[in-house]
N, C-alpha and C. Protein backbone atom coordinates (compact mmCIF):
# COMPACT_ATOMS: atom_id res chain seq x y z
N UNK A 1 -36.74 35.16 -6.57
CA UNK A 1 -35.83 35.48 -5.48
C UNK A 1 -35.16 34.20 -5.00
N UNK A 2 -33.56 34.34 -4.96
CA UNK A 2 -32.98 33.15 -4.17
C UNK A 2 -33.89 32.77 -3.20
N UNK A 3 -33.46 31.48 -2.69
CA UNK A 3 -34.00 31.16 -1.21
C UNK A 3 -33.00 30.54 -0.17
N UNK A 4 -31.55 30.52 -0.74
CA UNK A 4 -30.64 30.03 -0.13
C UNK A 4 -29.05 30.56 -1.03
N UNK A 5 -28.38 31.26 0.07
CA UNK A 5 -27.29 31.65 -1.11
C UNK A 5 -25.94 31.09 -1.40
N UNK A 6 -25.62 30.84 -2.23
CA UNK A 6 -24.24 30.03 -2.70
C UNK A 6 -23.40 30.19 -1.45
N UNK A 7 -22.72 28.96 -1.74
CA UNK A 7 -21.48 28.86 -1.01
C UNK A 7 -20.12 30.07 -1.32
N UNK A 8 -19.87 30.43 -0.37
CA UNK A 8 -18.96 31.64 -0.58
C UNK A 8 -17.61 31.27 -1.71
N UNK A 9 -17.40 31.72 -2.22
CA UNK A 9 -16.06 30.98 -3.26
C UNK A 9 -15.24 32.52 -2.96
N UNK A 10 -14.00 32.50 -2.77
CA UNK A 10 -12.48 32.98 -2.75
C UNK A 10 -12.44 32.84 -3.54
N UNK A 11 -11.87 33.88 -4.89
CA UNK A 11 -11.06 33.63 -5.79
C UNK A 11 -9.54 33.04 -5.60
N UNK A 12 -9.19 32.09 -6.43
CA UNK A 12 -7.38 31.22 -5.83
C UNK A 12 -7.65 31.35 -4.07
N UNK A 13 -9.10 30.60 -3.59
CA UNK A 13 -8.97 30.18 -1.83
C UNK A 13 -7.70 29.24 -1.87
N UNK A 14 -7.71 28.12 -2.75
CA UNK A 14 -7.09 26.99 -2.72
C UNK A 14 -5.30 27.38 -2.36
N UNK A 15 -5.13 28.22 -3.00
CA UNK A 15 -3.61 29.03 -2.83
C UNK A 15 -3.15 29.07 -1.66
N UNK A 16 -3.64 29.67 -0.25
CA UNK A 16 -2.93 29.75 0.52
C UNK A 16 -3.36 28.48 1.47
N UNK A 17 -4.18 27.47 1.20
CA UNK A 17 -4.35 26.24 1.73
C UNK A 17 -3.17 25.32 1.01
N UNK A 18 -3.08 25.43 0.12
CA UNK A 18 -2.23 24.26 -0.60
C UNK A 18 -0.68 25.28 -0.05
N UNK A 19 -0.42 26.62 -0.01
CA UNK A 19 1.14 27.23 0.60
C UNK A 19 1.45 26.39 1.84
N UNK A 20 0.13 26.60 2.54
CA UNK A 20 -0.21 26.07 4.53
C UNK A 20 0.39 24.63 4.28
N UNK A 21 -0.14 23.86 3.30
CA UNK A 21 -0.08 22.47 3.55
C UNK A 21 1.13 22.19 3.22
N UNK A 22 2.04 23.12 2.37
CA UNK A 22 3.04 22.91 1.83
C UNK A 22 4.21 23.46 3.02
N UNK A 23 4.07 24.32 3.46
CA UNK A 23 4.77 24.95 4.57
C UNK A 23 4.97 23.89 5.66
N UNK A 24 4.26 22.82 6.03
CA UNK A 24 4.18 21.70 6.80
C UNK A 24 5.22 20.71 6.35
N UNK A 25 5.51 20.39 4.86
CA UNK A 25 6.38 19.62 4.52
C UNK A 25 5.96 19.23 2.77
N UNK A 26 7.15 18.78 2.20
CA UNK A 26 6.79 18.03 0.83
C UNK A 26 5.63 17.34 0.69
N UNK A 27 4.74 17.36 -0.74
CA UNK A 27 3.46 16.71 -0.72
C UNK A 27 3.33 16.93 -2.06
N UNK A 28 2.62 15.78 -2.48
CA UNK A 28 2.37 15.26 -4.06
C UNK A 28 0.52 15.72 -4.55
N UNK A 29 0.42 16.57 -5.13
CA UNK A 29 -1.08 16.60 -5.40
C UNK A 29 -2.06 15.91 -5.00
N UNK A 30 -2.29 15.05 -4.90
CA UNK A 30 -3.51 13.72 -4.34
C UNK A 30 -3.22 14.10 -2.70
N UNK A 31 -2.24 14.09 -2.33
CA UNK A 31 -2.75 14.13 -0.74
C UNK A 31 -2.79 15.32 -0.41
N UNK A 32 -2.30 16.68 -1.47
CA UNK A 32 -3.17 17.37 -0.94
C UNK A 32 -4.33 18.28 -0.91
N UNK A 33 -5.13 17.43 -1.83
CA UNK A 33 -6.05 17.63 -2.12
C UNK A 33 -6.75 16.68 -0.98
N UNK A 34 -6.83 15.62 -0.55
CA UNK A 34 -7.00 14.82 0.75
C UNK A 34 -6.80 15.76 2.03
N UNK A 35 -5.65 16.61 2.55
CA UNK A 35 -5.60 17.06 3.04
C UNK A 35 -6.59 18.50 3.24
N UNK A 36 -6.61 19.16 2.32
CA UNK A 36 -7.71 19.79 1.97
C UNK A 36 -8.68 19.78 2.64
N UNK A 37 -9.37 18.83 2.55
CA UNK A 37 -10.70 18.09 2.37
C UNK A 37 -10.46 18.22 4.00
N UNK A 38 -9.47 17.26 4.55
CA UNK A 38 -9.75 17.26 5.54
C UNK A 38 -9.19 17.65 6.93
N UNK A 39 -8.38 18.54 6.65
CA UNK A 39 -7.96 19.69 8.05
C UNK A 39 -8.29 20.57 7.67
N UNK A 40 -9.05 21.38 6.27
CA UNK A 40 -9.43 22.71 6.35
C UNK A 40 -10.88 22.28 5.95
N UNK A 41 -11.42 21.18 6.03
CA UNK A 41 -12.86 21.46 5.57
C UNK A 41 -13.17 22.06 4.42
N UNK A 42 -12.24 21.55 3.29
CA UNK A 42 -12.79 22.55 2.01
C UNK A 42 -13.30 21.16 1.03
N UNK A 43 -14.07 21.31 0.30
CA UNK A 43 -13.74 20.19 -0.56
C UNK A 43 -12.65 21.10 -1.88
N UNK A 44 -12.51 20.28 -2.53
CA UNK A 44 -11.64 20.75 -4.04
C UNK A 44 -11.88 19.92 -4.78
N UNK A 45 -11.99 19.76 -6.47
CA UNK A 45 -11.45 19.32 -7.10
C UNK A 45 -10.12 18.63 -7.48
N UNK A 46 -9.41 17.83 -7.47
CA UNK A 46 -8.24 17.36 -8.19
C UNK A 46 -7.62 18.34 -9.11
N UNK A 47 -8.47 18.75 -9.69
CA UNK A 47 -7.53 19.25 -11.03
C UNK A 47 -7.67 20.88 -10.50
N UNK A 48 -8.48 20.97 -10.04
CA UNK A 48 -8.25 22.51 -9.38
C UNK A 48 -7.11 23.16 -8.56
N UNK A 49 -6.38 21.86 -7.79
CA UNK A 49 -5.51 21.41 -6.80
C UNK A 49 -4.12 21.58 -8.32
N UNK A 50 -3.85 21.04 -8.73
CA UNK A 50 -2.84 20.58 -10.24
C UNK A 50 -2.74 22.27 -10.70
N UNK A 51 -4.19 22.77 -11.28
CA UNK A 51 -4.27 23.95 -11.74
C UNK A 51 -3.17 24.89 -11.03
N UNK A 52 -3.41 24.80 -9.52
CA UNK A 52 -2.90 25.81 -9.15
C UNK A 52 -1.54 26.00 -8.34
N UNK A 53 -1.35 24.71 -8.53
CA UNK A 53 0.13 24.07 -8.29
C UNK A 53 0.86 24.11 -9.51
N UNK A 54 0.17 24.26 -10.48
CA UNK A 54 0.97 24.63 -12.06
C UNK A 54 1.30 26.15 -11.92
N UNK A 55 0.65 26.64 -11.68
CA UNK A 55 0.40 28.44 -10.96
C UNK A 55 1.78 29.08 -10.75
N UNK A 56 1.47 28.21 -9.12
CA UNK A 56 2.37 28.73 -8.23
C UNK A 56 3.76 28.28 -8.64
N UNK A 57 3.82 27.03 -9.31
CA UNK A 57 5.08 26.62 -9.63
C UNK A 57 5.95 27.72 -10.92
N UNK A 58 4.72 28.15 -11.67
CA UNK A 58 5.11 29.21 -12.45
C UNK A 58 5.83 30.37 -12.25
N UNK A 59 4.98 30.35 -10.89
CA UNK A 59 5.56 32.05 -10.03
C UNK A 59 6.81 31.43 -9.70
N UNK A 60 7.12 30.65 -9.10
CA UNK A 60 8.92 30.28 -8.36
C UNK A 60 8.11 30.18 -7.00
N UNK A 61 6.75 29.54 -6.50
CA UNK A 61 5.98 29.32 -5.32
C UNK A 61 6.38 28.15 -4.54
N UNK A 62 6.54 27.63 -6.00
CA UNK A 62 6.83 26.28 -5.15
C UNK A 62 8.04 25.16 -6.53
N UNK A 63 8.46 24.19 -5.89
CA UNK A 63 9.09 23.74 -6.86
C UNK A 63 8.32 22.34 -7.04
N UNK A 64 9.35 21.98 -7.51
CA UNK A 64 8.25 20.21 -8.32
C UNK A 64 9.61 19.03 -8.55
N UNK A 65 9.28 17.98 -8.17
CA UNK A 65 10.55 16.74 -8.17
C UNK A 65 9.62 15.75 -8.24
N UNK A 66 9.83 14.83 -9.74
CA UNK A 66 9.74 13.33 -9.32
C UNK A 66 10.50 12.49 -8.69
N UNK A 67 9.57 11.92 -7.83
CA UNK A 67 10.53 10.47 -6.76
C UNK A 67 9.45 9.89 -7.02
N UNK A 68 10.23 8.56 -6.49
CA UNK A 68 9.58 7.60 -6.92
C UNK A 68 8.16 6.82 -5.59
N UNK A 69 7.79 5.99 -6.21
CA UNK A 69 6.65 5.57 -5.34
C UNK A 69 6.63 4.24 -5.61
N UNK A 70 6.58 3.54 -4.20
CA UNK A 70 6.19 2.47 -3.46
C UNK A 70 4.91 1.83 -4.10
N UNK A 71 3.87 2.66 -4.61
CA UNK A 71 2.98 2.05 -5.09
C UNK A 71 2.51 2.54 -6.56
N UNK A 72 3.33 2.93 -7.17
CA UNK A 72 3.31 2.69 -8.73
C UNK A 72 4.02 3.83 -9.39
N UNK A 73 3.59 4.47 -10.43
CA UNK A 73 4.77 5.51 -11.08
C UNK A 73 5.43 6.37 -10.05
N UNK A 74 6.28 7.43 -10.87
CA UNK A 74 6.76 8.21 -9.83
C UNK A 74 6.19 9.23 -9.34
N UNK A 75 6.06 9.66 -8.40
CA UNK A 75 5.13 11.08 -8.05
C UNK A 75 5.57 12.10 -8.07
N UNK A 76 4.92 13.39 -8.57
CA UNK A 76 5.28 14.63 -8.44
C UNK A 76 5.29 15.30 -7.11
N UNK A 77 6.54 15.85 -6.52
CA UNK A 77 6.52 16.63 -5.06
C UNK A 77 6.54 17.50 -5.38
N UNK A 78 5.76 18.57 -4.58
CA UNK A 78 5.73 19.62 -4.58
C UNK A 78 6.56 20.18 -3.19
N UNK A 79 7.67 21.54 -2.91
CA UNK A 79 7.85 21.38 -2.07
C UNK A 79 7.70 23.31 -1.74
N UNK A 80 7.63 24.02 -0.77
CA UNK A 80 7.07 25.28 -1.27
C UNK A 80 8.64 26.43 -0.83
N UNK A 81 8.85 27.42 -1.43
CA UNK A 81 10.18 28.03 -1.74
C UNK A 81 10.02 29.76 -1.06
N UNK A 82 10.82 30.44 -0.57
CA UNK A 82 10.83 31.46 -0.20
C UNK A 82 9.90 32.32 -0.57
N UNK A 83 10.00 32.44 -1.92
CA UNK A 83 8.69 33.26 -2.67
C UNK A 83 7.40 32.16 -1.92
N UNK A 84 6.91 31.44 -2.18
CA UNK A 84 6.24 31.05 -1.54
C UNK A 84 5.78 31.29 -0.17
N UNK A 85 6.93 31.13 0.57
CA UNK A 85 6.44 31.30 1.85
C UNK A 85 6.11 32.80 2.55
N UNK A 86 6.51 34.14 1.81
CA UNK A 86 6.68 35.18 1.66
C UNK A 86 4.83 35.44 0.71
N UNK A 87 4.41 34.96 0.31
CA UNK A 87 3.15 34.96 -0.41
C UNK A 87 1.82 34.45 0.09
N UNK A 88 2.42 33.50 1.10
CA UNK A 88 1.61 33.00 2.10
C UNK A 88 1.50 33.95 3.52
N UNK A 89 2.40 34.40 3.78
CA UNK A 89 2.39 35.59 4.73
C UNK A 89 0.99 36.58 3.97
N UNK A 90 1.56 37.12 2.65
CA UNK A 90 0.92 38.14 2.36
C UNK A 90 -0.62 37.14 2.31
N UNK A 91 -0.98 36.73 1.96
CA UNK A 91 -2.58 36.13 1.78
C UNK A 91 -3.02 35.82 3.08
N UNK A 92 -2.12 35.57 4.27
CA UNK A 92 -3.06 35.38 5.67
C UNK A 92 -3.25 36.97 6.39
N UNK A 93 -2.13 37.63 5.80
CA UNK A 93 -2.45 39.47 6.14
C UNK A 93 -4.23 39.78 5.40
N UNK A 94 -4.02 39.53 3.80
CA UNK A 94 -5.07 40.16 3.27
C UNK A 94 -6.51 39.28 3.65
N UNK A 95 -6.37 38.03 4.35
CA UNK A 95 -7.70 37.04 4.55
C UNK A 95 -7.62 37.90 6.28
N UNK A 96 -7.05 38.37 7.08
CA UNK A 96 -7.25 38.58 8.42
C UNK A 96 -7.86 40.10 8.12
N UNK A 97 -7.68 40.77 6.73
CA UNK A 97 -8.52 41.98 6.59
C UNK A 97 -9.85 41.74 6.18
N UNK A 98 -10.00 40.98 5.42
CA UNK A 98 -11.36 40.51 4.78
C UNK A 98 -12.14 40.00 6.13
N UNK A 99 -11.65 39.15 6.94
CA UNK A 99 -12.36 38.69 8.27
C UNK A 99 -12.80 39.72 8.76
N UNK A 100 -11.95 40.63 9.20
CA UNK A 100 -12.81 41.71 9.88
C UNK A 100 -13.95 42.51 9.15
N UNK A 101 -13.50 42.61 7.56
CA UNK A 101 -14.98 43.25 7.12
C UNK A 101 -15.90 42.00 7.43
N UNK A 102 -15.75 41.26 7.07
CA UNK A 102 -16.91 39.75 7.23
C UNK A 102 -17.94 39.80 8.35
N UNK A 103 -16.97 40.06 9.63
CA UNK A 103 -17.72 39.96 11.09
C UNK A 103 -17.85 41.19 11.10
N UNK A 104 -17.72 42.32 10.40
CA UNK A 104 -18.36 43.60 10.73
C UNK A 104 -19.80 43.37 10.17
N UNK A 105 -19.67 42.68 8.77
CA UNK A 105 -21.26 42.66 8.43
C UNK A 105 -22.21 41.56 9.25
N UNK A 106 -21.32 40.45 9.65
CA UNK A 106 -22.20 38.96 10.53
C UNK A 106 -22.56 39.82 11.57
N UNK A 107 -21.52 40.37 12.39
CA UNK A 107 -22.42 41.51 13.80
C UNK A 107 -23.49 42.54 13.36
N UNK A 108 -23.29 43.66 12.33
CA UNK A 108 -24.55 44.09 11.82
C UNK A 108 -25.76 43.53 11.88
N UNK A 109 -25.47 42.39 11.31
CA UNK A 109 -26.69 41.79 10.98
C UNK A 109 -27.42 40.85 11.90
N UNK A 110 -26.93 40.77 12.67
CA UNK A 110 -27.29 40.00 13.86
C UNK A 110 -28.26 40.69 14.75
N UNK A 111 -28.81 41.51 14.49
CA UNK A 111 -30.00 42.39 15.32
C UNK A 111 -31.31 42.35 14.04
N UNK A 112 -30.75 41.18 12.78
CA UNK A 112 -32.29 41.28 12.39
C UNK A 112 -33.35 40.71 13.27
C-alpha cells in the first residue's frame, strides 16, 4: 500500500501557465520556465517548457522571433496570438470546473 501519494500532474498543466506568462508580455523559454518556478510555484523542466511552446506554436498559440541578445546568441521570443489568448480563456473555464469537483471531494473528506 502507498504511504504517500504522488504529486498531482495536469495533463499540458504547463499550457495555460506558459499562455498566463505569455499574456503578460514577450518571453524567451528560459525565463519562462524561471517564471514558472517562481510566481506559480510549479517546478518544470526546460525542455518540457520548449516541448510545449513547440505545441502551441504549432496550433497558431503563439508565435516565435529571433532577436538578438545582450548576452550571447540570439533568443527565441515567444509572443502569444489571439488563438492563444482565446485558449487560455477556455483552460481557466475548464480548471475553475475541475476546482469545484476538487473542493467537493477536499470538503467530503474533511469529516474523516
Amino acid at each position: 500500500m502507498r504511504k504517500h501519494c504522488p504529486r498531482i500532474v495536469i495533463e499540458n498543466y504547463y499550457e495555460p501557465c506558459i499562455l498566463y506568462l505569455l499574456s503578460r508580455g514577450p518571453s524567451y523559454g528560459y525565463k519562462i520556465q524561471q517564471h514558472i518556478e517562481t510566481q506559480l510555484s510549479c517546478g518544470v523542466n526546460i525542455s518540457n517548457v520548449y516541448r510545449c511552446l513547440s505545441r502551441l506554436h504549432k496550433e497558431h498559440c503563439v508565435t516565435k522571433a529571433h532577436e538578438p541578445s545582450e548576452e550571447g546568441p540570439d533568443r527565441v521570443v515567444y509572443r502569444i496570438t489571439r488563438e492563444g489568448k482565446t485558449l487560455l480563456k477556455d483552460w481557466i473555464q475548464d480548471l475553475n470546473k475541475q476546482k469545484q469537483i476538487v473542493n467537493k471531494l477536499i470538503n467530503s473528506c474533511s469529516e474523516l
